[in-house]
N, C-alpha and C. Protein backbone atom coordinates (compact mmCIF):
# COMPACT_ATOMS: atom_id res chain seq x y z
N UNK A 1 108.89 49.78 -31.71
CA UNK A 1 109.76 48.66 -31.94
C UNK A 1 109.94 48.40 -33.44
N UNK A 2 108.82 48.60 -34.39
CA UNK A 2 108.80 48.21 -35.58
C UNK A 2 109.94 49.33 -36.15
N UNK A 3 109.69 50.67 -35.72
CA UNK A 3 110.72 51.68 -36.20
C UNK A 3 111.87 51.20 -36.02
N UNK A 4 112.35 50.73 -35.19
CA UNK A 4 113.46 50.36 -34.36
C UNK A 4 114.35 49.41 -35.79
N UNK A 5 113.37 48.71 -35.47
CA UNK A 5 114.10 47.10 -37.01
C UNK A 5 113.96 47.73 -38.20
N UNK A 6 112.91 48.50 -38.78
CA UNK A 6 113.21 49.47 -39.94
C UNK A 6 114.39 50.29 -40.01
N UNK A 7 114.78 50.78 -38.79
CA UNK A 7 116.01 51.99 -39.22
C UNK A 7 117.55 50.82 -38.92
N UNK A 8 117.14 49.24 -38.52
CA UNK A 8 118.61 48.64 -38.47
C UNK A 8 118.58 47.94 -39.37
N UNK A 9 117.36 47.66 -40.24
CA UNK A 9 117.52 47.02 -42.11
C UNK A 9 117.74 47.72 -42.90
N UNK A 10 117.36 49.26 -42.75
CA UNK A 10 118.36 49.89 -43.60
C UNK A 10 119.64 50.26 -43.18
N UNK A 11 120.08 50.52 -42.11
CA UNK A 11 121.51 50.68 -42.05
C UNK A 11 122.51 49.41 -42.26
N UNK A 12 121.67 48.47 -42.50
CA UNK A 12 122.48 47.11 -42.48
C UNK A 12 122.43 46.86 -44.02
N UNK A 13 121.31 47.31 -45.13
CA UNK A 13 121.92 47.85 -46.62
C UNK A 13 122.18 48.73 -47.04
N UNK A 14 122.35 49.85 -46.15
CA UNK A 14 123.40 50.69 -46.40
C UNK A 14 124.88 50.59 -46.35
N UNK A 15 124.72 50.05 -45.62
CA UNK A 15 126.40 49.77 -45.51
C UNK A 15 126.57 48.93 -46.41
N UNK A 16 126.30 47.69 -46.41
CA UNK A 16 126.22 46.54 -47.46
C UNK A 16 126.47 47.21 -48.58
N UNK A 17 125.67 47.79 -49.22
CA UNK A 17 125.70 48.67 -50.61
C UNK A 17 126.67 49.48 -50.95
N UNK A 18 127.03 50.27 -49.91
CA UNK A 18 127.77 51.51 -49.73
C UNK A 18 129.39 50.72 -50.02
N UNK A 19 129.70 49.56 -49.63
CA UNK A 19 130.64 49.23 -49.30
C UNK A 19 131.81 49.24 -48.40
N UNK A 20 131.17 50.02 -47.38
CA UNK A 20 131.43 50.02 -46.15
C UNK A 20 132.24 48.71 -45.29
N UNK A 21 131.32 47.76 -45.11
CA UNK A 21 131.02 46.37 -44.92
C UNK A 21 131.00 45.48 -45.17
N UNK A 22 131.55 44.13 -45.17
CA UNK A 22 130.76 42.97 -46.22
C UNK A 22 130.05 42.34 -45.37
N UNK A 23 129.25 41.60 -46.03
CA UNK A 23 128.01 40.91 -45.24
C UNK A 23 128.19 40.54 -43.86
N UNK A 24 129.03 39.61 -44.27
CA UNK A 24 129.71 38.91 -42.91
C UNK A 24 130.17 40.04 -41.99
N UNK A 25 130.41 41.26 -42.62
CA UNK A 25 130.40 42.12 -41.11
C UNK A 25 129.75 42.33 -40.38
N UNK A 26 128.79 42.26 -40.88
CA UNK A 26 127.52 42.88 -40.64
C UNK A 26 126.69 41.98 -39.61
N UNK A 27 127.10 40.12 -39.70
CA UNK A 27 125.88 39.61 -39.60
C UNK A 27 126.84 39.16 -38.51
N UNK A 28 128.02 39.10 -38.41
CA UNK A 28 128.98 39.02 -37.21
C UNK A 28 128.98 39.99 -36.28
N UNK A 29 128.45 41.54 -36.09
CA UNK A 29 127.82 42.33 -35.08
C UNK A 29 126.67 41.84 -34.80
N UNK A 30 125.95 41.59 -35.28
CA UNK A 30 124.75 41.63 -35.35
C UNK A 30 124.76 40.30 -34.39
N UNK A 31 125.43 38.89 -34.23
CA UNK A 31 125.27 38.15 -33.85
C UNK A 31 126.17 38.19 -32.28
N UNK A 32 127.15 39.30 -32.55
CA UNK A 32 128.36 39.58 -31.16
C UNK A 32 126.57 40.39 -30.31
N UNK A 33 126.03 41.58 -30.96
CA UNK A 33 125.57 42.25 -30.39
C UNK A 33 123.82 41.51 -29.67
N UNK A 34 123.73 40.54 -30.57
CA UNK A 34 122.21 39.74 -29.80
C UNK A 34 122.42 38.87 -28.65
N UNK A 35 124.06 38.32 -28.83
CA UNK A 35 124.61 37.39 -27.37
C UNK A 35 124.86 38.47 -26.25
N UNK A 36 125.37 39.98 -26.75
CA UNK A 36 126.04 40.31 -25.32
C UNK A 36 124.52 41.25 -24.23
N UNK A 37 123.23 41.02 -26.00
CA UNK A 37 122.19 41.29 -25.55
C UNK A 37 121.46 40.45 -24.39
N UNK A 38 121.72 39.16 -24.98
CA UNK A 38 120.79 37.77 -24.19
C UNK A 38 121.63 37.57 -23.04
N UNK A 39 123.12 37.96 -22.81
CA UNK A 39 123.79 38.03 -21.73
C UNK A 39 123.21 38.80 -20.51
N UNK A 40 123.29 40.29 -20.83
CA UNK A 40 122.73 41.47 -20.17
C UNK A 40 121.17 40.98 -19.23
N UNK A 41 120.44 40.46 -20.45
CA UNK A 41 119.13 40.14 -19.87
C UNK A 41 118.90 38.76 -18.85
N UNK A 42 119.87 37.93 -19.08
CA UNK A 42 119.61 36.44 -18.17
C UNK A 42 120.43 36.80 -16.96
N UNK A 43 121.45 38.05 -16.96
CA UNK A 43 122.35 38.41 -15.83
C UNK A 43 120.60 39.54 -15.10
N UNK A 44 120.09 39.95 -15.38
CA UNK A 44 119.37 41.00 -14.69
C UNK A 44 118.26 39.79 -14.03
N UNK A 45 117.89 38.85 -14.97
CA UNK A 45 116.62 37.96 -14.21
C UNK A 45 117.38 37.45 -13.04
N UNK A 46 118.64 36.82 -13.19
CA UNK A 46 119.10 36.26 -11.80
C UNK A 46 119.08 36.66 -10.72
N UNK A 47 119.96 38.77 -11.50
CA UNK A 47 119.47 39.36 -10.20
C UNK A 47 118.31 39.38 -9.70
N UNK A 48 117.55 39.21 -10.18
CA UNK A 48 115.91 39.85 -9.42
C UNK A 48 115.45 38.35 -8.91
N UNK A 49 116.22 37.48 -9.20
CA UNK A 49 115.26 36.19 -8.73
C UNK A 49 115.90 36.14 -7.15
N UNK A 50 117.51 36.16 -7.34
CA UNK A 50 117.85 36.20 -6.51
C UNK A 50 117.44 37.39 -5.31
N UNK A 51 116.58 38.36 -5.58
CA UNK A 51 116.16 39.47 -4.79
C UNK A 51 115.00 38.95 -3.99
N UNK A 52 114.51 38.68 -5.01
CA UNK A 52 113.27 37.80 -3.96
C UNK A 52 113.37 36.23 -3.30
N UNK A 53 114.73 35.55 -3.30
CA UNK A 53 114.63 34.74 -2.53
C UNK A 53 115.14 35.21 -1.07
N UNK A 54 116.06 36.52 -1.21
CA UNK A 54 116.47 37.38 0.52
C UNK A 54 115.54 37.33 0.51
């Protein structure tokens, strides 16, 4: 996991640097991609809650 956040802080000043990106691009994925994360995950608990109330 730690690898994981090491290789997305540097690609997140890489780009930054590179000029790729501006910040706000960056921190606007980053914030699209943690909601459609926390989405994914509260849609899978329902399913399973709902599994064990059949």
């Amino acid at each position: 996991m730690y690898f994981s956040i090491l290789i997305i802080v540097l690609t997140i000043i890489g780009r930054v640097l590179s000029g790729v990106h501006w910040f706000t691009d960056v921190m606007g994925g980053l914030l699209l991609g943690s909601s459609l994360t926390m989405l994914y995950y509260s849609i899978v608990q329902r399913l399973k809650l709902s599994e064990q109330i059949l």
